[in-house]
C-alpha atoms as a PDB file:
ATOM      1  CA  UNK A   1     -56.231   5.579  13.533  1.00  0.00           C
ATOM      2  CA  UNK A   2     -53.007   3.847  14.620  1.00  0.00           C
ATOM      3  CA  UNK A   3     -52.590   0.246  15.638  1.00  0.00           C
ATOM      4  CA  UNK A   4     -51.137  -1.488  18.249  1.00  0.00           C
ATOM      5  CA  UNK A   5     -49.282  -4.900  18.595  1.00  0.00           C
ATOM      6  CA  UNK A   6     -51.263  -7.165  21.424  1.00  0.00           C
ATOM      7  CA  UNK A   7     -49.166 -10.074  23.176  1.00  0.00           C
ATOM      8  CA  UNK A   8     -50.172 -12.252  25.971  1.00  0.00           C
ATOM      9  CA  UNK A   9     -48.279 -15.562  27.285  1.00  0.00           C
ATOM     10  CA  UNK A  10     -48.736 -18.196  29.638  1.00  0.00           C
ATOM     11  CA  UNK A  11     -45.903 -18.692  32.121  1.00  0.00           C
ATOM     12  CA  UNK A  12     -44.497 -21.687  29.801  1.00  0.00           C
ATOM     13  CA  UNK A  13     -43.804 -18.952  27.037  1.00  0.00           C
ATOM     14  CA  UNK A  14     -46.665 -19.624  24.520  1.00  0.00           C
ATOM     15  CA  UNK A  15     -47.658 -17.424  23.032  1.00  0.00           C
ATOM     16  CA  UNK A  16     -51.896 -17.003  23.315  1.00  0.00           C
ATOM     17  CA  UNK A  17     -52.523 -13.979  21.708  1.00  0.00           C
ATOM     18  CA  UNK A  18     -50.430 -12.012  18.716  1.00  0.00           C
ATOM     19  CA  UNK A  19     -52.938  -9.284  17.247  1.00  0.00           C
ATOM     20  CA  UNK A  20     -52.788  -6.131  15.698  1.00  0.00           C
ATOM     21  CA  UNK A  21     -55.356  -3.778  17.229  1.00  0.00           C
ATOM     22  CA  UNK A  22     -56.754  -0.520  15.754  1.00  0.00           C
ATOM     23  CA  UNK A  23     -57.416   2.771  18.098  1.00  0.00           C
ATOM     24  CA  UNK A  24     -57.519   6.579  17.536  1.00  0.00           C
ATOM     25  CA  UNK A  25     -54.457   7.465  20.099  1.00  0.00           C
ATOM     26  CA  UNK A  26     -52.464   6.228  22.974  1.00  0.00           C
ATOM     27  CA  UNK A  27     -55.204   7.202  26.035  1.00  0.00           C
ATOM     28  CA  UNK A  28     -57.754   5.184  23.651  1.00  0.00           C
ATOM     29  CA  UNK A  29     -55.427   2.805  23.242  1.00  0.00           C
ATOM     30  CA  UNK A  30     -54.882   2.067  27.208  1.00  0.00           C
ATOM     31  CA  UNK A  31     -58.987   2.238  27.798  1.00  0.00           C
ATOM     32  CA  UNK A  32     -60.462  -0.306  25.296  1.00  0.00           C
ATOM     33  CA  UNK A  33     -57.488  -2.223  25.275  1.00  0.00           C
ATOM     34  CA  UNK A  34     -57.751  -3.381  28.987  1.00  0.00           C
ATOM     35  CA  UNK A  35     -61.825  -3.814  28.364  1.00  0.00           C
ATOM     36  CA  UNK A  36     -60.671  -6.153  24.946  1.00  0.00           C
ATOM     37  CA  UNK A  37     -57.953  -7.569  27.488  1.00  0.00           C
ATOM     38  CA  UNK A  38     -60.888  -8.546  29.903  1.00  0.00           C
ATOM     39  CA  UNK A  39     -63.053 -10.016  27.338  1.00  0.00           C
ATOM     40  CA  UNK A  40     -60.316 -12.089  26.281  1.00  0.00           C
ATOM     41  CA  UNK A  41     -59.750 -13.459  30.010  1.00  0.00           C
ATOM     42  CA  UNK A  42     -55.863 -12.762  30.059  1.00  0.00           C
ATOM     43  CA  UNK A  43     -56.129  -9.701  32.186  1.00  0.00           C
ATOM     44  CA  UNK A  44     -53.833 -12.243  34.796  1.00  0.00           C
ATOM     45  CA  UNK A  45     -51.684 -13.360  32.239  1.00  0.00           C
ATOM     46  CA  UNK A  46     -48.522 -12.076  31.261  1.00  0.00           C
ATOM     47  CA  UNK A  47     -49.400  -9.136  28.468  1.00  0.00           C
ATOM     48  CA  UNK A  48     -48.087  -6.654  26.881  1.00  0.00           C
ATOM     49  CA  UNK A  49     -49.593  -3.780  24.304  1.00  0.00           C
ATOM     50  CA  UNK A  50     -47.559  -1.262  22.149  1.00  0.00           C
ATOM     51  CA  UNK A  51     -48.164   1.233  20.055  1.00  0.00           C
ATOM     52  CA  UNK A  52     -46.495   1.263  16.444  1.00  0.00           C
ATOM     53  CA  UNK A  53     -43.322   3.195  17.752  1.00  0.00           C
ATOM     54  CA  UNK A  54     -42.632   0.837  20.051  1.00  0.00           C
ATOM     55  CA  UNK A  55     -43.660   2.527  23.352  1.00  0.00           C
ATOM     56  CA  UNK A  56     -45.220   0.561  25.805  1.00  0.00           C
ATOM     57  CA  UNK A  57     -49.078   1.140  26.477  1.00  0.00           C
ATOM     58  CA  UNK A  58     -50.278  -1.400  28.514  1.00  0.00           C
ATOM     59  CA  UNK A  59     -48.029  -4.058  30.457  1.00  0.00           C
ATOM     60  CA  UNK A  60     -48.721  -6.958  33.006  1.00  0.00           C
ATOM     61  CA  UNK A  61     -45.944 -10.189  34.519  1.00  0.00           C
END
């Protein structure tokens, strides 16, 4: 398992999410992220989700 830094914003800058999140690999990590990025009703907020490397996984403006 590797985790994966979760960001979202508003447009103001504040910061609404900051979590570490858990998931097997990269393709896992773009699949349930989006699903825990719907439950969390940010999908249309700014967002961002990286893996531990740094490489971007999932990104939204």
């Amino acid at each position: 398992m590797k985790n994966y830094r979760f960001t979202a914003f508003e447009k103001t800058g504040e910061t609404l999410f900051d979590e570490t999140w858990t998931f097997e690999n990269d393709e896992a990590a773009k699949i349930n992220g989006l699903q825990q990025i719907e439950e969390k009703g940010v999908a249309n907020k700014t967002h961002r989700l990286v893996n531990s490397s740094g490489k971007l996984i999932l990104f939204h403006v």
